[in-house]
C-alpha atoms as a PDB file:
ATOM      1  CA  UNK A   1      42.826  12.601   0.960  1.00  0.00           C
ATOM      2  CA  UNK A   2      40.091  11.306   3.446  1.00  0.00           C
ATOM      3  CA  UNK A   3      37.807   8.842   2.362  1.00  0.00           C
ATOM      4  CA  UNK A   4      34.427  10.920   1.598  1.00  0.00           C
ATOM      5  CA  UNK A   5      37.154  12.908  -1.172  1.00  0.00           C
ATOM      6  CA  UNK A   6      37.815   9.028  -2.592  1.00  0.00           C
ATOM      7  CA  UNK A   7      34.956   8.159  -2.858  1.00  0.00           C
ATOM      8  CA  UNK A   8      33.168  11.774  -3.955  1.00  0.00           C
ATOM      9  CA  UNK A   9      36.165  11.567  -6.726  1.00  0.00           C
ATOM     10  CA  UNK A  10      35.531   8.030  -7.471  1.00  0.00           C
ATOM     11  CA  UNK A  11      31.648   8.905  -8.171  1.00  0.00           C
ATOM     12  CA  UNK A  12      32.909  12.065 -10.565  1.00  0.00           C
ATOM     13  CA  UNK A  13      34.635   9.540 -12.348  1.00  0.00           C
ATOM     14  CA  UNK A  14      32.101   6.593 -12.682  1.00  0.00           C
ATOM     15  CA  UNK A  15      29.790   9.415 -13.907  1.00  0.00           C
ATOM     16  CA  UNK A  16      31.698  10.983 -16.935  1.00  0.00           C
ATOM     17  CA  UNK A  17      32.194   7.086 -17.886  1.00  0.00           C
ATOM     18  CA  UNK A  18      28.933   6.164 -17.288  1.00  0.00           C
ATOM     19  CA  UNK A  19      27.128   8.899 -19.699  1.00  0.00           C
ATOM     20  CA  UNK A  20      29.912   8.056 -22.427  1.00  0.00           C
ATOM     21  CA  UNK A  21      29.038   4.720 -22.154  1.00  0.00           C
ATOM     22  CA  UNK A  22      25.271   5.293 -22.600  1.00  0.00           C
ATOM     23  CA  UNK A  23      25.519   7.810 -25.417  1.00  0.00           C
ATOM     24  CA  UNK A  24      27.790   5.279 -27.218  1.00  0.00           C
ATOM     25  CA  UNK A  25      24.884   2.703 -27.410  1.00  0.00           C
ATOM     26  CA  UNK A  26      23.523   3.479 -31.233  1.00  0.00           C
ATOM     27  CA  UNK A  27      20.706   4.920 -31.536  1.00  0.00           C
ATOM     28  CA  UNK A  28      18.659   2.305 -32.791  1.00  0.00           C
ATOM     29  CA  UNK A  29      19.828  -0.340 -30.566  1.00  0.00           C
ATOM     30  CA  UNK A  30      18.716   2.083 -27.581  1.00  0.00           C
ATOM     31  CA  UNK A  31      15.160   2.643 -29.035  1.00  0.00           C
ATOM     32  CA  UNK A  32      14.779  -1.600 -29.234  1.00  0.00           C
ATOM     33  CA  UNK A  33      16.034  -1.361 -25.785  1.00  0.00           C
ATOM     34  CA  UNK A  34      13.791   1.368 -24.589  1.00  0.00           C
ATOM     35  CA  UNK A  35      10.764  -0.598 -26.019  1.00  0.00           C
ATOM     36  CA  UNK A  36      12.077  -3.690 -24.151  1.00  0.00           C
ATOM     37  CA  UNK A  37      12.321  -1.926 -20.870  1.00  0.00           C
ATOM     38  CA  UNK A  38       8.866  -0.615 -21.254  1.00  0.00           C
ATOM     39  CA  UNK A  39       6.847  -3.954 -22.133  1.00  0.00           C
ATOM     40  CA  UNK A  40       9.295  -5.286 -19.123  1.00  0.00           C
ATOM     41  CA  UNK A  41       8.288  -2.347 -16.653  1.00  0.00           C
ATOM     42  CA  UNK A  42       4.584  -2.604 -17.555  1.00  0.00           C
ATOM     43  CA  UNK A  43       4.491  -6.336 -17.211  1.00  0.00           C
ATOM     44  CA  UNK A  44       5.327  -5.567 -13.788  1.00  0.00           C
ATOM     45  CA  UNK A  45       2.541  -7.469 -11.231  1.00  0.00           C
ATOM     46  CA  UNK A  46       2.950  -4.568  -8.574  1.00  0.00           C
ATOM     47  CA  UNK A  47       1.114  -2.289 -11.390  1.00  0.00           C
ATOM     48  CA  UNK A  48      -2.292  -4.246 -11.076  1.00  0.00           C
ATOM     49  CA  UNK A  49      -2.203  -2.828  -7.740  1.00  0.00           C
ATOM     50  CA  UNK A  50      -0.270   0.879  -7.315  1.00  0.00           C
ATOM     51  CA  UNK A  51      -2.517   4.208  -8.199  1.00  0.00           C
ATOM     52  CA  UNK A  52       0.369   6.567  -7.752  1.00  0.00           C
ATOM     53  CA  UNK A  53       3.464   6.904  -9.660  1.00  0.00           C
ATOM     54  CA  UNK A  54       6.345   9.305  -9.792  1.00  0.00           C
ATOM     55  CA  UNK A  55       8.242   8.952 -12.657  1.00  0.00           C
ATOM     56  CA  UNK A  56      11.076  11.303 -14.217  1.00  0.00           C
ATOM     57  CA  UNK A  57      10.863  12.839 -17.739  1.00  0.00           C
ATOM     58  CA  UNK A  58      13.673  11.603 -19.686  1.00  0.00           C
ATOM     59  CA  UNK A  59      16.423  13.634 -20.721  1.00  0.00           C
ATOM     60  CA  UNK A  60      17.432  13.139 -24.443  1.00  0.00           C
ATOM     61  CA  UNK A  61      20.647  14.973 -24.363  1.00  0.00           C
ATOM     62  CA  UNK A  62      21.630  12.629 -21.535  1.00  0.00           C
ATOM     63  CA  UNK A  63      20.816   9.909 -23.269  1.00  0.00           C
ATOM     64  CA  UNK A  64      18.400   8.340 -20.258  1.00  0.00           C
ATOM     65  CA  UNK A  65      16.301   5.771 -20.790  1.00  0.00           C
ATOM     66  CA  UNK A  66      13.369   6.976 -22.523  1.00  0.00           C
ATOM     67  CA  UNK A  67      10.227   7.266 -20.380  1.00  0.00           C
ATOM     68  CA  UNK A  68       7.507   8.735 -23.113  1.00  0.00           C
ATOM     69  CA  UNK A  69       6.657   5.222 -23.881  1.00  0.00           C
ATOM     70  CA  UNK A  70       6.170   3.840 -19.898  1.00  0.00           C
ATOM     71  CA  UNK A  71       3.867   7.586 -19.449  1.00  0.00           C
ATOM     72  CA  UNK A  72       1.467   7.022 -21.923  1.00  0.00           C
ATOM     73  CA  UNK A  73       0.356   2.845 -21.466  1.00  0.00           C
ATOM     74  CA  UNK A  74       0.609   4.483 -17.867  1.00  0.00           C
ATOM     75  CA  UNK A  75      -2.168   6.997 -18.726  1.00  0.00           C
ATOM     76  CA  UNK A  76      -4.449   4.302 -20.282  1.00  0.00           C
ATOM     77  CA  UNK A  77      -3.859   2.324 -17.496  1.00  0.00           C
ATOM     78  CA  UNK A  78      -5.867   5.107 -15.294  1.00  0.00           C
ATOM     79  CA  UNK A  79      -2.487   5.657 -13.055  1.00  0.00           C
ATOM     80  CA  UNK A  80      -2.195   8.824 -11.499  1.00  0.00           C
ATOM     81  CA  UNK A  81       1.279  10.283 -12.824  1.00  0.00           C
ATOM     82  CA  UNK A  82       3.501  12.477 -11.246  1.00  0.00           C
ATOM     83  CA  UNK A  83       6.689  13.856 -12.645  1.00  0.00           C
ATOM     84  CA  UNK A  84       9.892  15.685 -10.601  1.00  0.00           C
ATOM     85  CA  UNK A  85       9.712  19.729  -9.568  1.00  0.00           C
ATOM     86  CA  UNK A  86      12.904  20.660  -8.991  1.00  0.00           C
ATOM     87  CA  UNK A  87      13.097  23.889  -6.173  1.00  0.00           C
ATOM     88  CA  UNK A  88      16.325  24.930  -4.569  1.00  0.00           C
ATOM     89  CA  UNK A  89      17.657  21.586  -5.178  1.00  0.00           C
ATOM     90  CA  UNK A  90      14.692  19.024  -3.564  1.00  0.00           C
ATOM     91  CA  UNK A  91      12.418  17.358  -5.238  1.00  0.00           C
ATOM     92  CA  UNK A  92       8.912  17.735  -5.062  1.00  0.00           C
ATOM     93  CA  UNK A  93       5.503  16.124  -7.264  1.00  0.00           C
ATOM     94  CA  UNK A  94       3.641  17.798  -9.569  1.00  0.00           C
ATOM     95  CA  UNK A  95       0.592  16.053 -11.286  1.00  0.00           C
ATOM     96  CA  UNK A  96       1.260  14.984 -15.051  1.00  0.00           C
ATOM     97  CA  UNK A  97      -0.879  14.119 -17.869  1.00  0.00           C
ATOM     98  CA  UNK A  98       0.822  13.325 -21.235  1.00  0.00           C
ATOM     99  CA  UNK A  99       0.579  16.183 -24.009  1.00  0.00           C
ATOM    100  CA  UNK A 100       1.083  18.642 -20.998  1.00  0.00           C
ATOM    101  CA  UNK A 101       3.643  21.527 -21.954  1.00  0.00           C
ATOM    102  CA  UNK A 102       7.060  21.078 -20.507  1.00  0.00           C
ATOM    103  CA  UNK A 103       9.972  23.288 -20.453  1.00  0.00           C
ATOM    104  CA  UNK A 104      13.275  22.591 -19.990  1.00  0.00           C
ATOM    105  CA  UNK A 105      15.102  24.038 -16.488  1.00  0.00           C
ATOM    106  CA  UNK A 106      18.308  25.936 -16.456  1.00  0.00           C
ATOM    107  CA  UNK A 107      19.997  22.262 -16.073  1.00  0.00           C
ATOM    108  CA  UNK A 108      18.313  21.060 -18.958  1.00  0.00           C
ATOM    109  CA  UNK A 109      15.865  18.795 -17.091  1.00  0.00           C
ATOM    110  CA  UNK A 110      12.645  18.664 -18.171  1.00  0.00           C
ATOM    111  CA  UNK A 111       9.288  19.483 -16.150  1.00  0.00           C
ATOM    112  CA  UNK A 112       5.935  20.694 -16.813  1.00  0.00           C
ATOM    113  CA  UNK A 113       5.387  24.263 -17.754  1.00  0.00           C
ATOM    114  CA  UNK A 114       2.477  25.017 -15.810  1.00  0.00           C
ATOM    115  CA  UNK A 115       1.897  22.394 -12.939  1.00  0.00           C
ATOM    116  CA  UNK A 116       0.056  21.828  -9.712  1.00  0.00           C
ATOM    117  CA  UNK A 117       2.075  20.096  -7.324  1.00  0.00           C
ATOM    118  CA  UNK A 118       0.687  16.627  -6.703  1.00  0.00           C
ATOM    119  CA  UNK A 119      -0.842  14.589  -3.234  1.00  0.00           C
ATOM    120  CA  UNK A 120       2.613  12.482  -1.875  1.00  0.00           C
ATOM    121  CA  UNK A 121       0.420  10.455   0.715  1.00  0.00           C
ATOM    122  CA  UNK A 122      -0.833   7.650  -1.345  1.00  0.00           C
ATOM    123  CA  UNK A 123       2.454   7.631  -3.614  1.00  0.00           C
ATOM    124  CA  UNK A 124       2.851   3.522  -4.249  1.00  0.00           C
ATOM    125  CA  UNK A 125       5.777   3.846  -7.199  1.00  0.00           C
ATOM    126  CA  UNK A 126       8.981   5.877  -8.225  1.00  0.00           C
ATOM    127  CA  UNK A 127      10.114   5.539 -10.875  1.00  0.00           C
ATOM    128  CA  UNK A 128      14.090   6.773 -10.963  1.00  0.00           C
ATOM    129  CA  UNK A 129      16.837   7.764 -13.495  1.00  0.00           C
ATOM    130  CA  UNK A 130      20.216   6.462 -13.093  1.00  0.00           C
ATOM    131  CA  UNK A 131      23.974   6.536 -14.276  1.00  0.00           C
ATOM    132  CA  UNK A 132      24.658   2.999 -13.206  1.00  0.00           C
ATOM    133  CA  UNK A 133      23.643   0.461 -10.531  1.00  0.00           C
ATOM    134  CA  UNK A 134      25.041  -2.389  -8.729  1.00  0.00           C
ATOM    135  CA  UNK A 135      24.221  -5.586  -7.210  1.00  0.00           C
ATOM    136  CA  UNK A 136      23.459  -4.256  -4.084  1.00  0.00           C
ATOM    137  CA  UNK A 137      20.473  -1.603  -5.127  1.00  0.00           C
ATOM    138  CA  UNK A 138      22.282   1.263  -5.104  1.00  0.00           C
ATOM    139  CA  UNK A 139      22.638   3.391  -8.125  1.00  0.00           C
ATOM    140  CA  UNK A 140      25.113   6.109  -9.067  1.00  0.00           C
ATOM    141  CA  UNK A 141      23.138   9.487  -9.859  1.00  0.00           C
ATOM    142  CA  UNK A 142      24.050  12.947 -11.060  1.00  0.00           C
ATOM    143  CA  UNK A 143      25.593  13.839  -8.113  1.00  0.00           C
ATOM    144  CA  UNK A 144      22.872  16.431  -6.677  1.00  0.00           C
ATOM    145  CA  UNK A 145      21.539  13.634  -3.592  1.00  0.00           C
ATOM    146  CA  UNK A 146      18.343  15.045  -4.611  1.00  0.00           C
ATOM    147  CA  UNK A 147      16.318  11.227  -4.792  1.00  0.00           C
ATOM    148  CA  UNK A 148      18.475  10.424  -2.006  1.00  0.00           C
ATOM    149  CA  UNK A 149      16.413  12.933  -0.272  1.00  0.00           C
ATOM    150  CA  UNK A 150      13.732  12.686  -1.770  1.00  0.00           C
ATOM    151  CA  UNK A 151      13.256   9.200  -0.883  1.00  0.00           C
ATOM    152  CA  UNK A 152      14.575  10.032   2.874  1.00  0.00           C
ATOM    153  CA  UNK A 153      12.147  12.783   3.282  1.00  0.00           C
ATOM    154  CA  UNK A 154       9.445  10.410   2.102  1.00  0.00           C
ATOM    155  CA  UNK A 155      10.369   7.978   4.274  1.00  0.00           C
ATOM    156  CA  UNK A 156      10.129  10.474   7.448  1.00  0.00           C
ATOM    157  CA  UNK A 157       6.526  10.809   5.867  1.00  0.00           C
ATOM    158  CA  UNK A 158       6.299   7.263   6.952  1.00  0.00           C
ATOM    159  CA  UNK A 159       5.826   6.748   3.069  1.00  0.00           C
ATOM    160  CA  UNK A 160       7.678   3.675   0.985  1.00  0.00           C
ATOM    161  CA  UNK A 161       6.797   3.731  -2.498  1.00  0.00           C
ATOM    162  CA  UNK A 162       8.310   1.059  -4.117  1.00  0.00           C
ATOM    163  CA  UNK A 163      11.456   2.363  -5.343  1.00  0.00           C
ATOM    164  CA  UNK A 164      12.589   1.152  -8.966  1.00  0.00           C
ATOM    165  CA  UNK A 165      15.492   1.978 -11.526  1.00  0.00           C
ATOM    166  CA  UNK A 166      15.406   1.870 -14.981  1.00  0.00           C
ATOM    167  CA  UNK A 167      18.655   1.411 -16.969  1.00  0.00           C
ATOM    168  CA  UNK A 168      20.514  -0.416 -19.882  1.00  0.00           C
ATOM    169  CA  UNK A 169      22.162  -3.498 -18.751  1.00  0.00           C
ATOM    170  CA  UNK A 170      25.751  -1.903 -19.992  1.00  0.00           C
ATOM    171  CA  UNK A 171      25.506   0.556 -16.896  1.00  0.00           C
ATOM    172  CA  UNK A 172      25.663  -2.073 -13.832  1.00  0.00           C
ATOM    173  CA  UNK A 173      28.777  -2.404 -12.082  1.00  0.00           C
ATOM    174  CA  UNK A 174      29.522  -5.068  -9.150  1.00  0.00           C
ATOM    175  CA  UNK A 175      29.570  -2.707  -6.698  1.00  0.00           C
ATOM    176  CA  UNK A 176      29.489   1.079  -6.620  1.00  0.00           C
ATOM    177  CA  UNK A 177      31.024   3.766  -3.827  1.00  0.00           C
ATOM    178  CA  UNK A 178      28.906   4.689  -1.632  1.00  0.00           C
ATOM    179  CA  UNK A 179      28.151   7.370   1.360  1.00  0.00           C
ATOM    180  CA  UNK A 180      26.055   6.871   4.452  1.00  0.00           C
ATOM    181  CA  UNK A 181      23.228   8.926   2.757  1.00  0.00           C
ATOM    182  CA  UNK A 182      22.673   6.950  -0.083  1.00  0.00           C
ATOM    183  CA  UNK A 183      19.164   5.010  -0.846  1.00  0.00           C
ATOM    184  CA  UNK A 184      18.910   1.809  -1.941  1.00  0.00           C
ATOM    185  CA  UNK A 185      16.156   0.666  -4.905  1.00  0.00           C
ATOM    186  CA  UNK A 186      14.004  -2.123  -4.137  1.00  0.00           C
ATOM    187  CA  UNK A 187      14.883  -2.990  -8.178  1.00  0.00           C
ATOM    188  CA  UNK A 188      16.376  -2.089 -11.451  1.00  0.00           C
ATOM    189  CA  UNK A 189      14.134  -2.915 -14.734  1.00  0.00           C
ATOM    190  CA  UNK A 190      16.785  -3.352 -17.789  1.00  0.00           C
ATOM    191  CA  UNK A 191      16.093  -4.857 -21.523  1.00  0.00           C
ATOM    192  CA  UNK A 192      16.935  -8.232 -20.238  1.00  0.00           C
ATOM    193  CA  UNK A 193      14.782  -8.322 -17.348  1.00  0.00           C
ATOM    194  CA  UNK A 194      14.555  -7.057 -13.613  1.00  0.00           C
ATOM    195  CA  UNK A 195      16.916  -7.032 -10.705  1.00  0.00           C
ATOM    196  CA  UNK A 196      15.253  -7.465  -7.347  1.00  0.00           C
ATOM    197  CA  UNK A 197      16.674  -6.290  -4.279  1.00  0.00           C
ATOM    198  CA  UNK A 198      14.324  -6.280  -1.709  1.00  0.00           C
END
């Protein structure tokens, strides 16, 4: 088998283990650690400055960390929110207020019910889900490349929001597979603290 099957089947792999691994946290330890990750995101110094952030809805079935939390001190912060639109596989921006309806896709993912797709060009923060991460800044996702081009389109846009993870410590590994078109975070928020890579 060529290399891109290794490492594709590598990835399959680190993913199954990965979302056992998170669902096998309890459930009350992974509240205490959601709440940590929060006061640990919003401490952040780069959000006395950003307006714009993109940040995902979390998925409860996947056992992501939680993101309702983060949203709403984001809201009374004055941020301008954006959440993920999913369309034949890209991602796109569409604005977000807290309370708005959402509705679950055909994958399960969550995203407003009615939305108007949001202004990309002053975009300062994304915030992104992962499976795992290493020590390099890259992070293992669901397998759909669809931050990976998200980030790449924005990036052709000549925008660089700053790009940060947000996981449970238990998910980092030393150093994940990776193909050409994979983007790197510039850091990974966890209960413990942050990883900088950039």
């Amino acid at each position: 088998m060529d290399r891109d099957g290794n490492i594709a089947l590598k990835k399959a792999a680190l993913r199954v283990a990965m979302v056992d691994r998170r669902r096998s946290i309890p459930e009350p330890l992974r509240v205490e650690m959601n709440r940590e990750i929060a006061a640990r995101l919003l401490a952040l110094p780069e959000l006395l400055t950003v307006r714009h952030i993109h940040i995902y809805l979390s998925h409860q079935a996947l056992a992501e960390v939680d993101t309702v939390q983060i949203i709403e001190a984001l809201a009374v912060m004055k941020k301008r929110l954006s959440v993920p639109l999913v369309r034949v596989g890209d991602i796109s921006s569409a604005q977000y207020h807290p309370g708005d309806e959402v509705k679950a896709t055909l994958a399960g993912y969550p995203e407003p019910a009615v939305y108007t797709e949001a202004d990309e060009s002053d975009l300062d923060l994304v915030v992104v889900p992962l499976l795992s991460f290493d020590a390099r800044g890259y992070r293992l996702g669901y397998g759909k490349g669809m931050y990976d081009r998200f980030f790449c389109r924005l990036s052709c846009s000549g925008l660089t929001p700053v790009r940060l993870g947000v996981s449970y410590l238990q998910q980092q590994c030393e150093k994940l597979p990776v193909d050409p078109w994979d983007e790197p975070l510039d850091a990974v928020v966890h209960q413990a603290g942050i990883i900088r890579y950039t």
